[in-house]
C-alpha atoms as a PDB file:
ATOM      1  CA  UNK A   1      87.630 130.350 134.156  1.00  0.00           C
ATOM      2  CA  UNK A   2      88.477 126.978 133.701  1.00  0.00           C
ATOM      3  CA  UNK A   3      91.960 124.787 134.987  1.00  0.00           C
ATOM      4  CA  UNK A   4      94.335 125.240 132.616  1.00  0.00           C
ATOM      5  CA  UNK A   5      94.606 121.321 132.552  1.00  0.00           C
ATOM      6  CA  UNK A   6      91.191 120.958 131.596  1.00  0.00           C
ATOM      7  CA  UNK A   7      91.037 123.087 128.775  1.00  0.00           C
ATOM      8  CA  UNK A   8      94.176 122.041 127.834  1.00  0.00           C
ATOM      9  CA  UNK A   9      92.344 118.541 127.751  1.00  0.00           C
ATOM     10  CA  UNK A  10      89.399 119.486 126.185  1.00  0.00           C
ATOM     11  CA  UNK A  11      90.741 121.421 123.437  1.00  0.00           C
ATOM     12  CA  UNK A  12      93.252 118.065 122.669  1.00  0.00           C
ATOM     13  CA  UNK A  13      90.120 115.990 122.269  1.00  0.00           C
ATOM     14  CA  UNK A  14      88.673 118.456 119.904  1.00  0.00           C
ATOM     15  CA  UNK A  15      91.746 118.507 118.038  1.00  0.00           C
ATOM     16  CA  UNK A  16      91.571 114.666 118.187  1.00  0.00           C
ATOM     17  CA  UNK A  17      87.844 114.545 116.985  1.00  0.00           C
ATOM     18  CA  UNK A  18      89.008 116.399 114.629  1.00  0.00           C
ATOM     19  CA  UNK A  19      91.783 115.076 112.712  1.00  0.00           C
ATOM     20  CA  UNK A  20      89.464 111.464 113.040  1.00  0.00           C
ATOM     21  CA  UNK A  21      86.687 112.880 111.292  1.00  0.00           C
ATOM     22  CA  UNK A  22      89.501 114.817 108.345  1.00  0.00           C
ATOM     23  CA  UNK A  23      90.687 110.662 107.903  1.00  0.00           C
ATOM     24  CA  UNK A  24      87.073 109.622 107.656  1.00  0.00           C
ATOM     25  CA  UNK A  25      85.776 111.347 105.349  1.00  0.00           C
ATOM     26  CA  UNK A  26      86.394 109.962 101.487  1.00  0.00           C
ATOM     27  CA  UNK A  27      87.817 113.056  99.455  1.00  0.00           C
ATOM     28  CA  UNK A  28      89.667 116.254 100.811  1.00  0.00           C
ATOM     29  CA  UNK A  29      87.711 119.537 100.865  1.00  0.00           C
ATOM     30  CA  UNK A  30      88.941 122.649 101.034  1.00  0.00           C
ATOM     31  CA  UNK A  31      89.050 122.626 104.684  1.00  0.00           C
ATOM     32  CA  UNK A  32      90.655 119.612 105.008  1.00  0.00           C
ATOM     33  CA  UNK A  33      94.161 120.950 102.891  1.00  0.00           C
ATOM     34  CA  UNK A  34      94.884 123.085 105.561  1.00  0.00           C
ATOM     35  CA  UNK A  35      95.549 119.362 107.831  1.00  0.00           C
ATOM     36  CA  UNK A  36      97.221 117.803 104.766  1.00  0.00           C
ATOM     37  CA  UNK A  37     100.955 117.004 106.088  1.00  0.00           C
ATOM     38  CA  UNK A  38     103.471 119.352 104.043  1.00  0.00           C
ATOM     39  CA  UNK A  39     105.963 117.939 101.383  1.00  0.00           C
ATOM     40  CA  UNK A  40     109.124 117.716 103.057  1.00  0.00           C
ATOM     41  CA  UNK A  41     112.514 117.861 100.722  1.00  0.00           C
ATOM     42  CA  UNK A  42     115.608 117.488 102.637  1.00  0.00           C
ATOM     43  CA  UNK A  43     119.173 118.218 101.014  1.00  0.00           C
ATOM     44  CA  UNK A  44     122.242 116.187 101.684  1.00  0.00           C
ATOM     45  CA  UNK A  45     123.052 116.175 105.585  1.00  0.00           C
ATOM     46  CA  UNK A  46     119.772 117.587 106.264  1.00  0.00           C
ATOM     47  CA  UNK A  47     121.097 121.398 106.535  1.00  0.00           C
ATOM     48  CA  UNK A  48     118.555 122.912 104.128  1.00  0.00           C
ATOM     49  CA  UNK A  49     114.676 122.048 103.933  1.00  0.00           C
ATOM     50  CA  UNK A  50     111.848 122.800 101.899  1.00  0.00           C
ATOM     51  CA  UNK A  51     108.372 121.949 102.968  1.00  0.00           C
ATOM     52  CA  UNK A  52     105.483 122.376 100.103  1.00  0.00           C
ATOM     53  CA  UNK A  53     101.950 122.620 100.564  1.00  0.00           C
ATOM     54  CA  UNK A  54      99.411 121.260  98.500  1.00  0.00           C
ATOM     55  CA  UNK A  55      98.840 124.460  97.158  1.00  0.00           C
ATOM     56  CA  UNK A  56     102.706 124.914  96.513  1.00  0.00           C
ATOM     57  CA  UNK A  57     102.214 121.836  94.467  1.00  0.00           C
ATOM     58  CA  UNK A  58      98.926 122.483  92.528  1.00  0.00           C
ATOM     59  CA  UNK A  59     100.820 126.030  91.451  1.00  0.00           C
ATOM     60  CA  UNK A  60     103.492 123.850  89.549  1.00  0.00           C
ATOM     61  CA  UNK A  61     102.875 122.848  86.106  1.00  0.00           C
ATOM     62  CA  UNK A  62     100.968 120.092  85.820  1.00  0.00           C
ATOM     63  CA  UNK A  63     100.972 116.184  84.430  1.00  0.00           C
ATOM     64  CA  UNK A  64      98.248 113.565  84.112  1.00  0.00           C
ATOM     65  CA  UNK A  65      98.887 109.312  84.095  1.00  0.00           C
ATOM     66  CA  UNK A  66      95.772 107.260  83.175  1.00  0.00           C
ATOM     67  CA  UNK A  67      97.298 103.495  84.189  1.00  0.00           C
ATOM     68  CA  UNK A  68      96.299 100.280  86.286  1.00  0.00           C
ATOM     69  CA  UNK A  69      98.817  99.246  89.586  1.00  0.00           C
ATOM     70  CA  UNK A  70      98.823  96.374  91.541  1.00  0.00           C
ATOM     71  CA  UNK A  71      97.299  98.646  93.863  1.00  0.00           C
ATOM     72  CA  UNK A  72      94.185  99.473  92.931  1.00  0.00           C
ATOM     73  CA  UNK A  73      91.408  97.597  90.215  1.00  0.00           C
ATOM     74  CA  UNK A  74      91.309  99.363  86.806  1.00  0.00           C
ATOM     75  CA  UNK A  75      92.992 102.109  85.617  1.00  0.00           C
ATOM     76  CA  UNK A  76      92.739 105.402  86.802  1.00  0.00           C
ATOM     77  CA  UNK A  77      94.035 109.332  86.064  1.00  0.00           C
ATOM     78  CA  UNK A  78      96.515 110.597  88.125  1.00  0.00           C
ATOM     79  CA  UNK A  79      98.021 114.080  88.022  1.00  0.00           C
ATOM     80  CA  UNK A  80     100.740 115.944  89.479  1.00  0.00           C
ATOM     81  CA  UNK A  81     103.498 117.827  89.000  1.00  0.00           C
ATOM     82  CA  UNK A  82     106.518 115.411  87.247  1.00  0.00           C
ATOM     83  CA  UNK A  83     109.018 114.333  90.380  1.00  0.00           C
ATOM     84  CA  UNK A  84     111.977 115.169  88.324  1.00  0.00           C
ATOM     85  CA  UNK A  85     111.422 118.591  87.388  1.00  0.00           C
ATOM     86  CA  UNK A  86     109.901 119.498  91.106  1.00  0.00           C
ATOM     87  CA  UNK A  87     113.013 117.919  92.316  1.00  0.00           C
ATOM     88  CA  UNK A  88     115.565 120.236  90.202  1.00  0.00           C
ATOM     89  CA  UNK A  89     112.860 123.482  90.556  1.00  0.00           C
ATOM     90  CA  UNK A  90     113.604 123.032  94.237  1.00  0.00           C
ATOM     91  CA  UNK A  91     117.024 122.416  93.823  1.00  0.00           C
ATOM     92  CA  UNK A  92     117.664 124.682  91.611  1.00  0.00           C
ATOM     93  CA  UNK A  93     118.967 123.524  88.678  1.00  0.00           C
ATOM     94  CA  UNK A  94     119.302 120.021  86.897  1.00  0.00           C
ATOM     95  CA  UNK A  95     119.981 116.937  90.063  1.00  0.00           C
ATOM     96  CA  UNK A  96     122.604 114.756  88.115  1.00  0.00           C
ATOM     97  CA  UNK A  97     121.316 111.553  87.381  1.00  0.00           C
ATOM     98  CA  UNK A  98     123.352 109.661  90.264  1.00  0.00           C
ATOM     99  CA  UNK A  99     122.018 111.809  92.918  1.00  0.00           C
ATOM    100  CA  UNK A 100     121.090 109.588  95.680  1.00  0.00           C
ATOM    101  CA  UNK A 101     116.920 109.818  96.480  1.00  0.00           C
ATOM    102  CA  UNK A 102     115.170 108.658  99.503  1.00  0.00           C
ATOM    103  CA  UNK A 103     111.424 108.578  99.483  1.00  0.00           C
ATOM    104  CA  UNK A 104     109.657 108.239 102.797  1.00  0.00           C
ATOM    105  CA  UNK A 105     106.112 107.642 103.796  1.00  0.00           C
ATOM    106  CA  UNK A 106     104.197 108.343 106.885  1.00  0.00           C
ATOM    107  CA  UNK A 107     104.141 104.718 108.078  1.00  0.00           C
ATOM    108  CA  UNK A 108     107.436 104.745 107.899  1.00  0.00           C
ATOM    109  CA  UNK A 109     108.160 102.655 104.604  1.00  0.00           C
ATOM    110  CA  UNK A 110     111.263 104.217 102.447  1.00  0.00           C
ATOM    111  CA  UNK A 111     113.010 103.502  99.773  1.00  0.00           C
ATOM    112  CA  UNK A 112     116.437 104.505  98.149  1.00  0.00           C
ATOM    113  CA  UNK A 113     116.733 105.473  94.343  1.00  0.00           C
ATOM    114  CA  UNK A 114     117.887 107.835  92.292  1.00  0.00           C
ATOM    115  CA  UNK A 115     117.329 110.906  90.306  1.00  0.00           C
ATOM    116  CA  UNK A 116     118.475 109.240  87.149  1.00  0.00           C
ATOM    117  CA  UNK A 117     115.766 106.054  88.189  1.00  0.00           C
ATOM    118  CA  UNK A 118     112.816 108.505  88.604  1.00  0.00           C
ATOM    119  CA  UNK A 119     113.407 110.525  85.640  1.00  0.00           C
ATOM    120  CA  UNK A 120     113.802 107.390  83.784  1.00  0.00           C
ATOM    121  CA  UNK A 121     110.511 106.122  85.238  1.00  0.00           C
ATOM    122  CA  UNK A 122     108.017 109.107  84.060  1.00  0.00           C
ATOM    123  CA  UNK A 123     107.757 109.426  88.110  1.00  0.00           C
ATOM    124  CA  UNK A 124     104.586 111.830  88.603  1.00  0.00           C
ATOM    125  CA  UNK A 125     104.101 112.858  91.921  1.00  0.00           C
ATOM    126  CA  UNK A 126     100.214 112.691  91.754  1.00  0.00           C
ATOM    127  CA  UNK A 127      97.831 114.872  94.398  1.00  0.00           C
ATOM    128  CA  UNK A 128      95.317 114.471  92.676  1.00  0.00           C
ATOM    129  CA  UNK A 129      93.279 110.927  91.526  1.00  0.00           C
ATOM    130  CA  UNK A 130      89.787 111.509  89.285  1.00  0.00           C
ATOM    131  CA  UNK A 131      90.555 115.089  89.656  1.00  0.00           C
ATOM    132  CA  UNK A 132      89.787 115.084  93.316  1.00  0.00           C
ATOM    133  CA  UNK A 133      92.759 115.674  96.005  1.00  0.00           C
ATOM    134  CA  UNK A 134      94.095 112.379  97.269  1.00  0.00           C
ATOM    135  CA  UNK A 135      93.204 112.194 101.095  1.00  0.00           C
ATOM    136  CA  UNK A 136      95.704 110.375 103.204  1.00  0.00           C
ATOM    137  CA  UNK A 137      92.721 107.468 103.429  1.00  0.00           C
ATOM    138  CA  UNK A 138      93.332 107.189  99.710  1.00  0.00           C
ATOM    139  CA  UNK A 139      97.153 106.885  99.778  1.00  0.00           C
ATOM    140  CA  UNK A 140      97.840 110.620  99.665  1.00  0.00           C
ATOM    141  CA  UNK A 141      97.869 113.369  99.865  1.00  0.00           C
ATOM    142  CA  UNK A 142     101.206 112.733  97.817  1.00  0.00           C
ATOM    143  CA  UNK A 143     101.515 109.197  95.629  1.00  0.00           C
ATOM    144  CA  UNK A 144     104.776 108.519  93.200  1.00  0.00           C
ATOM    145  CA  UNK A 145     103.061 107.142  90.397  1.00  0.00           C
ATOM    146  CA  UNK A 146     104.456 105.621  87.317  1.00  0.00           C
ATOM    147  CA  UNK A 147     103.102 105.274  83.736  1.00  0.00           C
ATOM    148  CA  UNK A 148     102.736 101.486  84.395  1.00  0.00           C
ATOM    149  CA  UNK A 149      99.631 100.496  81.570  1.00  0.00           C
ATOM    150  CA  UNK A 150     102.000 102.983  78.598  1.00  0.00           C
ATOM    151  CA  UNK A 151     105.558 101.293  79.511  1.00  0.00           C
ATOM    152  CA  UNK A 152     105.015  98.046  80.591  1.00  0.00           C
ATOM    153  CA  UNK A 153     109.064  97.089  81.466  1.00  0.00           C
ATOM    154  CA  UNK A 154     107.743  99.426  84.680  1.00  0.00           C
ATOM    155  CA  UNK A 155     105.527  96.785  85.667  1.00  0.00           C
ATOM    156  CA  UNK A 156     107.674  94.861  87.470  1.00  0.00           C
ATOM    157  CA  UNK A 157     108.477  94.742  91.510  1.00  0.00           C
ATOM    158  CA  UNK A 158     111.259  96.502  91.096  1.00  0.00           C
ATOM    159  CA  UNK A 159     109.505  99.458  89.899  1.00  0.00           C
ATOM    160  CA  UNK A 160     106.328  99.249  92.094  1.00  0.00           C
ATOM    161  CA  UNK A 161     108.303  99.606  95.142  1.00  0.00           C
ATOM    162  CA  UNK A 162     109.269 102.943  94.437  1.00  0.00           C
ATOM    163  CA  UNK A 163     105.214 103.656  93.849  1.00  0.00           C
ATOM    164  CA  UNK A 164     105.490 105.392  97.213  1.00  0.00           C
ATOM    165  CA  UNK A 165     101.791 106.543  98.731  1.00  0.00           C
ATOM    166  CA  UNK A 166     101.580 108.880 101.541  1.00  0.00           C
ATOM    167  CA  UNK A 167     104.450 110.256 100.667  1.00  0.00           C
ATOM    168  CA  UNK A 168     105.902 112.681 103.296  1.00  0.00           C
ATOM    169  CA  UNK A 169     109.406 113.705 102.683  1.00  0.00           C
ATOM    170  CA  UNK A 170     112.008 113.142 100.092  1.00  0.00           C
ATOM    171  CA  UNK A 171     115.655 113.199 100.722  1.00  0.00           C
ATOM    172  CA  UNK A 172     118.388 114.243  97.922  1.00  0.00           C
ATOM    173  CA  UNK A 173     122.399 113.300  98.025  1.00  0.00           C
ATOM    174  CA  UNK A 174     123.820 112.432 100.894  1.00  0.00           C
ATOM    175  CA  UNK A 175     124.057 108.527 102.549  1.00  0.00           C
ATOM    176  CA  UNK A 176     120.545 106.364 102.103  1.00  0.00           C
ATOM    177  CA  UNK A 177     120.159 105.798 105.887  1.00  0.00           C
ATOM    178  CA  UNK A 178     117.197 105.152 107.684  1.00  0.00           C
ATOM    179  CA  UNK A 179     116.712 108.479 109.189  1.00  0.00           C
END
């Protein structure tokens, strides 16, 4: 049998080759869900949490955007589940409209907003782009998207910063720190 050090080492380089090849590759398989970082909804001072899987997600009813970005060249379907009513399912019941929301990405980018803002926005949190999953190399697996080419008063900075990609975990009520 082996040192415990070195197949501690080489299963950490598997895992490594691994997770490079999942960020390589264009579109998400099957396989690949299972690697896709979960949802994470936090609730005030952080004492309750919810973390949704892709699959969580897909089982929620769903919405689809067709609309250009700054971000991207044309316009393009999006669909999702509507970030308002995930946002009360988890909670609940209906977030009032000054609820304090934090979105937060995986490179760290956030921004503070709140429920009243998204719902006013048509937010869609999108998973899926063309119909395929979005892959974290394509600004998923979770993307706020907003109905930019139908309402064009959201095409404005203001808006496009809360356009989140790689979403990772939302925070509701509570003080808009940097966590």
């Amino acid at each position: 049998m082996a040192p415990f050090y070195l197949t501690s080492a080489h299963s950490r380089i598997s895992h490594a080759i691994a997770l490079c090849l999942l960020f390589l590759l264009p579109s998400t398989s099957t396989a690949q869900v299972a690697f896709l970082p979960k949802l994470k909804i936090v609730f005030e001072d952080e004492r309750a949490l919810v973390e949704l899987t892709p699959y969580d997600l897909d089982n929620l009813p769903q919405q689809s955007i067709e609309t250009h970005s700054p971000y991207y060249k044309g316009s393009i379907e999006f669909s999702g589940p509507v970030l308002a009513d995930l946002l009360n399912s988890v909670a609940g019941g209906d977030i009032e409209d000054n609820t304090k929301v934090s979105l937060y990405a995986l490179n760290n980018y956030f921004v503070h907003t709140t429920m009243g803002e998204l719902k006013e926005a048509d937010a869609l949190l999108a998973t899926r782009k063309e119909g395929d999953r979005l892959s974290i190399r394509e600004r998923g697996p979770y993307w706020v998207i907003l109905p930019l080419s139908e309402r064009e008063e959201l095409d404005s900075e203001h808006y496009h910063k809360l356009m989140v990609w790689q979403l990772n975990k939302i925070k509701l009520g509570g003080q808009h720190a940097r966590d």
